[in-house]
C-alpha atoms as a PDB file:
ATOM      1  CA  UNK A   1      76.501  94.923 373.319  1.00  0.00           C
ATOM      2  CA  UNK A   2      75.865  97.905 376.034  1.00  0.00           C
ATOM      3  CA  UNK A   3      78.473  99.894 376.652  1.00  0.00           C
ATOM      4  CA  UNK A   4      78.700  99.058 380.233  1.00  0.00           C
ATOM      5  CA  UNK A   5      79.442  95.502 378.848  1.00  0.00           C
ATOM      6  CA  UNK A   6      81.824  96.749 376.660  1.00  0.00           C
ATOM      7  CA  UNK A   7      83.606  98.421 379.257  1.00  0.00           C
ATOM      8  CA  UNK A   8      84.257  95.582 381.063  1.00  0.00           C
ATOM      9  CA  UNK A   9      85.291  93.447 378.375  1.00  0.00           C
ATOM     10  CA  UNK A  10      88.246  95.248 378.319  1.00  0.00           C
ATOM     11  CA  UNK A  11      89.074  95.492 381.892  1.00  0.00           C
ATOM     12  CA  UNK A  12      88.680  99.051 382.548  1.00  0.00           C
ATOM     13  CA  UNK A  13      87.482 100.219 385.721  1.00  0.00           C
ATOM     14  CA  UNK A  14      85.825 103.101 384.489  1.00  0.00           C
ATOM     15  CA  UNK A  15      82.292 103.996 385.062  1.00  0.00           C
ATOM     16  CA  UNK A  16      80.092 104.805 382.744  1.00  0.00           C
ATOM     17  CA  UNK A  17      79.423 108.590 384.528  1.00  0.00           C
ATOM     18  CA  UNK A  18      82.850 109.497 384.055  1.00  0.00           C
ATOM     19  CA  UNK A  19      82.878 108.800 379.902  1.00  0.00           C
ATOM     20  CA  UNK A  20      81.952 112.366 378.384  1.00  0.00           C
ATOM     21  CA  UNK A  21      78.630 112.863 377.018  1.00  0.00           C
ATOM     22  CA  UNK A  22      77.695 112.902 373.648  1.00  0.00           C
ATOM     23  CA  UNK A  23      77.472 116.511 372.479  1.00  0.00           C
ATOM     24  CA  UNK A  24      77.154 119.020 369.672  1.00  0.00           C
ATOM     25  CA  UNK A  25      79.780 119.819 366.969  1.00  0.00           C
ATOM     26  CA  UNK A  26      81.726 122.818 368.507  1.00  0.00           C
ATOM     27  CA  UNK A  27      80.424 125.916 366.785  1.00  0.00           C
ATOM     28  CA  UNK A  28      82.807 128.200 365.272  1.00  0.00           C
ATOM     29  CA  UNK A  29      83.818 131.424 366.870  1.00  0.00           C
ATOM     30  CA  UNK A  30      80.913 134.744 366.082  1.00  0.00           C
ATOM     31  CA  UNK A  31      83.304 136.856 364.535  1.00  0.00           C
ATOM     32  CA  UNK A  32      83.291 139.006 361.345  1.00  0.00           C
ATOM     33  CA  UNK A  33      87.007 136.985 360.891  1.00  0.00           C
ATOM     34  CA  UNK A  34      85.040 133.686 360.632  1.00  0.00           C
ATOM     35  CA  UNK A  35      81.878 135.428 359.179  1.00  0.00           C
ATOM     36  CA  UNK A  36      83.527 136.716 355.889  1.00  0.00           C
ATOM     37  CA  UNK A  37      85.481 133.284 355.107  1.00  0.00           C
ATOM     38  CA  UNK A  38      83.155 133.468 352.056  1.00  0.00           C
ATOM     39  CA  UNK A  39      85.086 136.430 350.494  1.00  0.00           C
ATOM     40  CA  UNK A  40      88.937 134.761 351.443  1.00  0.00           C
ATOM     41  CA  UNK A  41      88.606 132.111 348.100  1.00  0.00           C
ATOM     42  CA  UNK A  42      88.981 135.225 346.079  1.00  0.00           C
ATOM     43  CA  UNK A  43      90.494 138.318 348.498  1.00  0.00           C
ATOM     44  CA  UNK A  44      92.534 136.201 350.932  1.00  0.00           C
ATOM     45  CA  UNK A  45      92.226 135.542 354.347  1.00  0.00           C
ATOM     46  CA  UNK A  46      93.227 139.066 355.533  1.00  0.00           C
ATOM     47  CA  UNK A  47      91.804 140.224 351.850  1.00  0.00           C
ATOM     48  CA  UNK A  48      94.980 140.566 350.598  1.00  0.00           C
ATOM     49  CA  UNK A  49      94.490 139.166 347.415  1.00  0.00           C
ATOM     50  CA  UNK A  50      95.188 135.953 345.978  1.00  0.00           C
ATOM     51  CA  UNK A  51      97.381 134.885 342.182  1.00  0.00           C
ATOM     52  CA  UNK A  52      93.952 135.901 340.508  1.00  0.00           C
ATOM     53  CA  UNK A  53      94.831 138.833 338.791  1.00  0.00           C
ATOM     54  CA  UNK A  54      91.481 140.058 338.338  1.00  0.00           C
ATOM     55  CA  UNK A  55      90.470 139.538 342.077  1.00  0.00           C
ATOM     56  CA  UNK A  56      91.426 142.989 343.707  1.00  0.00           C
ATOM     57  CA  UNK A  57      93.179 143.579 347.536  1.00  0.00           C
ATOM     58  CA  UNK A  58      91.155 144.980 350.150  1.00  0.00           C
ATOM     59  CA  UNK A  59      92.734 145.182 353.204  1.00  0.00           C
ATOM     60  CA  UNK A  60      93.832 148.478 354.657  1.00  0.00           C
ATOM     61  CA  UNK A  61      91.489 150.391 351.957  1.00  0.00           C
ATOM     62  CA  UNK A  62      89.365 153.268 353.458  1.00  0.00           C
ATOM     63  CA  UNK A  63      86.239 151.445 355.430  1.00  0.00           C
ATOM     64  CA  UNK A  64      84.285 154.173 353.825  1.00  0.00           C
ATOM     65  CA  UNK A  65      85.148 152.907 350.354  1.00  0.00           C
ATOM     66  CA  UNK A  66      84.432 149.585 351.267  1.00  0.00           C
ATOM     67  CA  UNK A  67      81.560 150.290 352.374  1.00  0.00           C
ATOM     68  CA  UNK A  68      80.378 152.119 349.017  1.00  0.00           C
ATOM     69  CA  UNK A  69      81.642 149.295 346.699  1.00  0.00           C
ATOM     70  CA  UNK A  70      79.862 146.932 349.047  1.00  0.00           C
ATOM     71  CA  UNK A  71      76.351 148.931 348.524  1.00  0.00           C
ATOM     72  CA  UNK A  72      77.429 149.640 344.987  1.00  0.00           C
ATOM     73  CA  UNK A  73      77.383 145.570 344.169  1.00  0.00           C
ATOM     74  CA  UNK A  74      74.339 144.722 346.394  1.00  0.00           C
ATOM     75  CA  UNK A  75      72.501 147.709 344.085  1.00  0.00           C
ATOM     76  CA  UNK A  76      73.577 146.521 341.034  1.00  0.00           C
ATOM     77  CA  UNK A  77      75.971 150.154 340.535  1.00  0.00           C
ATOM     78  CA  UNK A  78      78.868 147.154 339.925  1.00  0.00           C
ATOM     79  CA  UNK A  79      77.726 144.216 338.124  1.00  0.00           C
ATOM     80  CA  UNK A  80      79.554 140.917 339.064  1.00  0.00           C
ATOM     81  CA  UNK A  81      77.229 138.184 339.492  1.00  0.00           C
ATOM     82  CA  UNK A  82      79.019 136.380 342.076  1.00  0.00           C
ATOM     83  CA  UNK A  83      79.103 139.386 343.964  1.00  0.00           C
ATOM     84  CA  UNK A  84      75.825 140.702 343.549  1.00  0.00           C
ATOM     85  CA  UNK A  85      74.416 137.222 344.747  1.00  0.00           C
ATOM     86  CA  UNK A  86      76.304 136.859 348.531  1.00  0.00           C
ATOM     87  CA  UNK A  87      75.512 140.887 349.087  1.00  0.00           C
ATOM     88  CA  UNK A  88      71.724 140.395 347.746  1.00  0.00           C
ATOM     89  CA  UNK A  89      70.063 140.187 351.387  1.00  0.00           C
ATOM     90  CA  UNK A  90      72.742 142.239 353.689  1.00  0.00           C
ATOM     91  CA  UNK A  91      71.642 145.244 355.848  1.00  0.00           C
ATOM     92  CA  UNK A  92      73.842 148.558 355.417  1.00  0.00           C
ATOM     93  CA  UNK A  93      75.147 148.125 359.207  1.00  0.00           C
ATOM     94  CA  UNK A  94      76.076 144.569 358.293  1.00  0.00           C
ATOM     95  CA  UNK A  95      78.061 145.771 355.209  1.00  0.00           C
ATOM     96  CA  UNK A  96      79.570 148.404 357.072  1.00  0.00           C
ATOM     97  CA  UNK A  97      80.733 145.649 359.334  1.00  0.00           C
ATOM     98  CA  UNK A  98      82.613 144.277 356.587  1.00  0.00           C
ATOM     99  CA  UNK A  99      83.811 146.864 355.403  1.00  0.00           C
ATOM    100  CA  UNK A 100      85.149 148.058 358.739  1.00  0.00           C
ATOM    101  CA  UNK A 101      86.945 144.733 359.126  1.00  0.00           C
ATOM    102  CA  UNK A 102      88.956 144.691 355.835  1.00  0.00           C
ATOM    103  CA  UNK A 103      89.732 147.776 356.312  1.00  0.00           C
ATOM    104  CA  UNK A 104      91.805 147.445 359.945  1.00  0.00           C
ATOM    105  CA  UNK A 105      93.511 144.315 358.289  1.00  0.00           C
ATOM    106  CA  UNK A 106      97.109 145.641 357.429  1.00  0.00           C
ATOM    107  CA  UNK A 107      99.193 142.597 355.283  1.00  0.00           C
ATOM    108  CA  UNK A 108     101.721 143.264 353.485  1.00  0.00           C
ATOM    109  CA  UNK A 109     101.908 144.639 349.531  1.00  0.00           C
ATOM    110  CA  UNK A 110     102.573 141.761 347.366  1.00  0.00           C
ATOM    111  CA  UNK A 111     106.109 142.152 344.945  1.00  0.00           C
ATOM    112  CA  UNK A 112     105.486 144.384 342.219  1.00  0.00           C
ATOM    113  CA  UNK A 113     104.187 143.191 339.182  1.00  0.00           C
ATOM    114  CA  UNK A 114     107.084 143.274 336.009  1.00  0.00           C
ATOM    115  CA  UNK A 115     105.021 143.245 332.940  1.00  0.00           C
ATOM    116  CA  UNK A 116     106.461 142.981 329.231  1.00  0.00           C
ATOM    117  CA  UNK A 117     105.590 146.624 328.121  1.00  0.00           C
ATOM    118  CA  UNK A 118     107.598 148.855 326.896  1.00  0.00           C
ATOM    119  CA  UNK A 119     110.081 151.717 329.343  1.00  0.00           C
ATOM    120  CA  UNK A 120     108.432 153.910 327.337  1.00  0.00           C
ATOM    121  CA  UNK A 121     104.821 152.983 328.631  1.00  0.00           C
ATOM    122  CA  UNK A 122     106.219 152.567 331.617  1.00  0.00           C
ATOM    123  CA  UNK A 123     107.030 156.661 330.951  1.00  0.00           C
ATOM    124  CA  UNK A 124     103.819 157.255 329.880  1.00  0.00           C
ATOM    125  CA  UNK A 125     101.706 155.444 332.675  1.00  0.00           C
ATOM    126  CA  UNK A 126     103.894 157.639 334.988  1.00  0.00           C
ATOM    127  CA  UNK A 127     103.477 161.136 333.969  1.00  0.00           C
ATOM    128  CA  UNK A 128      99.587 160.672 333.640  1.00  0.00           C
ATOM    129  CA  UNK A 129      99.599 158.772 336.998  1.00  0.00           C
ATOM    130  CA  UNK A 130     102.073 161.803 338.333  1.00  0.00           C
ATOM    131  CA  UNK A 131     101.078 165.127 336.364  1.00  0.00           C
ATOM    132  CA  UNK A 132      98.055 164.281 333.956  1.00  0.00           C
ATOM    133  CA  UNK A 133      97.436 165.752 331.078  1.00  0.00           C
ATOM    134  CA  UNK A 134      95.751 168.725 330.944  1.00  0.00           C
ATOM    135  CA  UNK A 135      95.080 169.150 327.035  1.00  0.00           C
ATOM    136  CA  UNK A 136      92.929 166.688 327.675  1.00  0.00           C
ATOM    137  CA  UNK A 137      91.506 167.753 331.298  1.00  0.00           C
ATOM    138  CA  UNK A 138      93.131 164.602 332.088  1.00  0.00           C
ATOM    139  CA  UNK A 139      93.871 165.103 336.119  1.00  0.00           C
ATOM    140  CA  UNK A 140      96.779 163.185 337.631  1.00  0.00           C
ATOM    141  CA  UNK A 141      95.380 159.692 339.198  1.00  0.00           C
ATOM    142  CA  UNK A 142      97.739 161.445 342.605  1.00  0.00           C
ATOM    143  CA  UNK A 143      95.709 164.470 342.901  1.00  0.00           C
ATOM    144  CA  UNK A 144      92.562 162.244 343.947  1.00  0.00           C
ATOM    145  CA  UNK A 145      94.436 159.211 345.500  1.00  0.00           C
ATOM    146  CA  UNK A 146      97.725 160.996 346.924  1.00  0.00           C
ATOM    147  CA  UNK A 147     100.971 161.752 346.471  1.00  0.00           C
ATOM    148  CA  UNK A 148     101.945 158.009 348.007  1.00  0.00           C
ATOM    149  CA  UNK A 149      99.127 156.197 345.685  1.00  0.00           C
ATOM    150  CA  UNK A 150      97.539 155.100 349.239  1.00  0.00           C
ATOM    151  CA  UNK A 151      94.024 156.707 349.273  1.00  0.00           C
ATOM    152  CA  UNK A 152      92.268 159.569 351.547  1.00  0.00           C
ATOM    153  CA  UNK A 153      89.880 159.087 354.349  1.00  0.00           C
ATOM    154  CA  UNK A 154      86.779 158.266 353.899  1.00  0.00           C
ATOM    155  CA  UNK A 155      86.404 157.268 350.328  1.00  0.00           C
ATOM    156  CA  UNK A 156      88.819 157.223 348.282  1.00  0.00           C
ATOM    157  CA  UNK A 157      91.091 153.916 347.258  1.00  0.00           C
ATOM    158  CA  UNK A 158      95.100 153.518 347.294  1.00  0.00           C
ATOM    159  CA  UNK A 159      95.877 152.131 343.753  1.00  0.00           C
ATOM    160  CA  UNK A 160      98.556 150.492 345.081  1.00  0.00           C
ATOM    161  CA  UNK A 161      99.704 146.129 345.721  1.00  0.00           C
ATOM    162  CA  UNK A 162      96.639 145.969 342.347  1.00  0.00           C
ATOM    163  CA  UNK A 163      97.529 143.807 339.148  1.00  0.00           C
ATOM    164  CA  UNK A 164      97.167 145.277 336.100  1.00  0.00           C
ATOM    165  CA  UNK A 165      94.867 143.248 334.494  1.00  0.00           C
ATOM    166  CA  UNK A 166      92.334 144.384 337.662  1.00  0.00           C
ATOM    167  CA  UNK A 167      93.195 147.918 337.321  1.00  0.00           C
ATOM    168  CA  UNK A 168      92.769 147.637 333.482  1.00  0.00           C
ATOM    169  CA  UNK A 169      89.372 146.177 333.994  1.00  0.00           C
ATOM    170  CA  UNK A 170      88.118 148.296 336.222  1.00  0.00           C
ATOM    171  CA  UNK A 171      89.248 151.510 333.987  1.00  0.00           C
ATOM    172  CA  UNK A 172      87.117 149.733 331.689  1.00  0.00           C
ATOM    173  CA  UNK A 173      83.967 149.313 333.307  1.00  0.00           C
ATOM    174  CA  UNK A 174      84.240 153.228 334.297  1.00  0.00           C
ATOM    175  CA  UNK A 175      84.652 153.890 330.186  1.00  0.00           C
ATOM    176  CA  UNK A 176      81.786 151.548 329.044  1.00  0.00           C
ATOM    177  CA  UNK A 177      79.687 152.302 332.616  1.00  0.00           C
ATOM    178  CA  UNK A 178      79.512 148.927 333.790  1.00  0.00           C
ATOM    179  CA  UNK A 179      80.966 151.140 336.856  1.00  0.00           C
ATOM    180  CA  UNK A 180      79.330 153.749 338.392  1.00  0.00           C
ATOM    181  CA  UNK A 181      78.897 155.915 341.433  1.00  0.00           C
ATOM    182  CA  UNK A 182      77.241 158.190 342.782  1.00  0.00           C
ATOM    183  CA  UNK A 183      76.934 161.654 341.097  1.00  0.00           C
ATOM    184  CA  UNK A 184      79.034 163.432 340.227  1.00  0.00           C
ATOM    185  CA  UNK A 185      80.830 160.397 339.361  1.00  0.00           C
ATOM    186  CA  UNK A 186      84.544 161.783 338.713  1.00  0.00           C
ATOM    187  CA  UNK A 187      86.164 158.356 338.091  1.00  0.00           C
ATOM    188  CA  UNK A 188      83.386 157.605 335.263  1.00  0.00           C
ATOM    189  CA  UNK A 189      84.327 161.020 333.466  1.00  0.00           C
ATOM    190  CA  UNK A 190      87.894 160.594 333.777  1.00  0.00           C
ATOM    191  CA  UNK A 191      88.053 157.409 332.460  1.00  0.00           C
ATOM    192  CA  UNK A 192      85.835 158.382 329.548  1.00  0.00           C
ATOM    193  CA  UNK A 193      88.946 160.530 328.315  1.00  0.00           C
ATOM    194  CA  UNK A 194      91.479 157.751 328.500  1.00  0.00           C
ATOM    195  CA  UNK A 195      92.711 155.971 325.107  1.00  0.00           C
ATOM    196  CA  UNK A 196      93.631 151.900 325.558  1.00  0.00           C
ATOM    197  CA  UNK A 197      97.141 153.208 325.399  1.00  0.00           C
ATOM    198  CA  UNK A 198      96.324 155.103 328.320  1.00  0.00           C
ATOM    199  CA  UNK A 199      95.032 152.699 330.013  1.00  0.00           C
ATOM    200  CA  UNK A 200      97.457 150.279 329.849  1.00  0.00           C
ATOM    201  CA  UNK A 201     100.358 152.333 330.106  1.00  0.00           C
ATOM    202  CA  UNK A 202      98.696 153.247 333.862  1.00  0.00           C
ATOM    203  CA  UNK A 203      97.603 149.709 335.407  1.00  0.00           C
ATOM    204  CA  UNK A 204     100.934 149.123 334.021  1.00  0.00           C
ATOM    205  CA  UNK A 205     102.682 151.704 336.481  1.00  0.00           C
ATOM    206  CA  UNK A 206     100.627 151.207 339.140  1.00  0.00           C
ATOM    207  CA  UNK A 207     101.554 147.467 339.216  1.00  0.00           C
ATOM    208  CA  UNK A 208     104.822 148.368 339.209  1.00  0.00           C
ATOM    209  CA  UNK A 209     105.255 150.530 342.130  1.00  0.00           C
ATOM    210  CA  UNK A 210     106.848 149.425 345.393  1.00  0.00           C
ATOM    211  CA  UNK A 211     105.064 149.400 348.469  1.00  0.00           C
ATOM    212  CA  UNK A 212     105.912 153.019 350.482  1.00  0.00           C
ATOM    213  CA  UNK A 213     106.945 153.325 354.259  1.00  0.00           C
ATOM    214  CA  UNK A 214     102.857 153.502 355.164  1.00  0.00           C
ATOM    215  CA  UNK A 215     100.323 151.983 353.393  1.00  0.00           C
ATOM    216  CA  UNK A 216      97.874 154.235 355.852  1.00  0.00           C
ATOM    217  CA  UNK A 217      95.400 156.559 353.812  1.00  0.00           C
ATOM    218  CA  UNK A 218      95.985 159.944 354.360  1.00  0.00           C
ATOM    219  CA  UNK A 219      93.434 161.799 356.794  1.00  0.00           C
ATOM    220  CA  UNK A 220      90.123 163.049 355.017  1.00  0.00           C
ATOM    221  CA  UNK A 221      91.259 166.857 354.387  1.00  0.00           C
ATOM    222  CA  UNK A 222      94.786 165.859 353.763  1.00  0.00           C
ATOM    223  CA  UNK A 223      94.773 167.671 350.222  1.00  0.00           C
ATOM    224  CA  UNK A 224      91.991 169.352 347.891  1.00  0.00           C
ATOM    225  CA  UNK A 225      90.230 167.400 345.202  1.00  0.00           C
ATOM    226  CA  UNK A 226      90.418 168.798 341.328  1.00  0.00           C
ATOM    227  CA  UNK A 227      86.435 168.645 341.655  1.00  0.00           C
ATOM    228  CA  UNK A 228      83.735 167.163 343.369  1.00  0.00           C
ATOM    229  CA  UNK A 229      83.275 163.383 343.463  1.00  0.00           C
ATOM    230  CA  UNK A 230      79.977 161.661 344.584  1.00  0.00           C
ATOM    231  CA  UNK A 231      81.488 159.295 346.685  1.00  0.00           C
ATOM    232  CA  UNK A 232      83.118 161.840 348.694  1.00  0.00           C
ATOM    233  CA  UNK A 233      80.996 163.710 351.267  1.00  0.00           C
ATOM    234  CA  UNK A 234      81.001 167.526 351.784  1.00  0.00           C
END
């Protein structure tokens, strides 16, 4: 049966000119919103994390730290297979696209993560997060990432709205050098002088902390590095 017969089977006086045409699928909007969907399974829609603890929030994190860990996986500097395969064929302006986006996206912290460890590795975790320890040319994880835990401008990473299982894991991979960056890398030879204790006494306070009044990063300048990190530029 035609459709002009069909038409008129039913008794409606409707011409055939006036039924829309057949056409395409809609294509979905050409944004980098609708372009990184493939990264919102595991870093949320606005990449602020999901209930996988090892799956780290991105949003509101320096663009030029993105933008590092973004070359750093397509380079094979971080090794996550998943990872390495979706960044494999991406230009450096593309990356910095992404990078760029994440970082404008402001959600907010999720609750604070209670653990079962002890107050007094709670204690711990805070006076080497806090002060250090400088028998041990241990620096204080707030002389590189600020007072408020919420990064620097360009390159540098709040700690903050992390689980500790991620934060644990990624001490790791700086230990065992599974992590690197470029030289000097200062995260690599600070890690290398934490114990397990330390380490878990840290993610552990991290995880713990409250979001502050701004999650912003401080301005590049804001405060002088212990010493000279790779990853930040003169």
């Amino acid at each position: 049966m035609s459709l002009r017969m069909a038409i008129a089977g039913l008794g409606l006086a409707v011409s055939v000119q006036a039924l829309p045409a057949f056409a395409q699928p809609a294509l979905p909007p050409d944004t980098m919103a609708a372009r990184v969907e493939a990264c919102t399974p595991c870093h949320g829609d606005k990449g602020q994390g999901t209930s996988d603890v090892y799956f780290p929030r991105l949003a509101g994190k320096p663009a030029g730290y993105l933008y590092n860990q973004l070359l750093a996986f397509r380079n094979g500097r971080r090794r996550y297979p998943p990872m390495n395969y979706l960044l494999e064929f991406l230009t450096d302006p593309y990356l910095q696209e992404m990078a760029d986006y994440f970082a404008e996206q402001h959600p907010p912290l999720p609750p604070p993560a209670t653990g079962n460890v002890s107050e007094d590795v709670l204690q711990h975790g805070q006076a080497l997060v806090t002060r250090g320890d400088v028998a041990r040319q241990i620096p204080a994880c707030a002389s590189c990432h600020g007072p408020a835990l919420t990064g620097m401008e360009p390159g540098i990473p709040g700690l903050l709205g992390l689980r500790p299982n991620y934060i644990s894991a990624q001490l790791g991979g700086w230990r065992y050098g599974t992590r690197t960056a470029k030289a000097p890398d200062c995260m690599q030879a600070v890690a290398a002088r934490l114990t397990e204790a330390d380490v878990t006494a840290v993610a552990a306070w991290l995880a713990s902390r409250p979001a502050p009044v701004s999650l912003a990063p401080a301005p590049k300048g804001a405060y002088v590095l212990p010493f000279q990190c790779g990853s930040e530029p003169e």
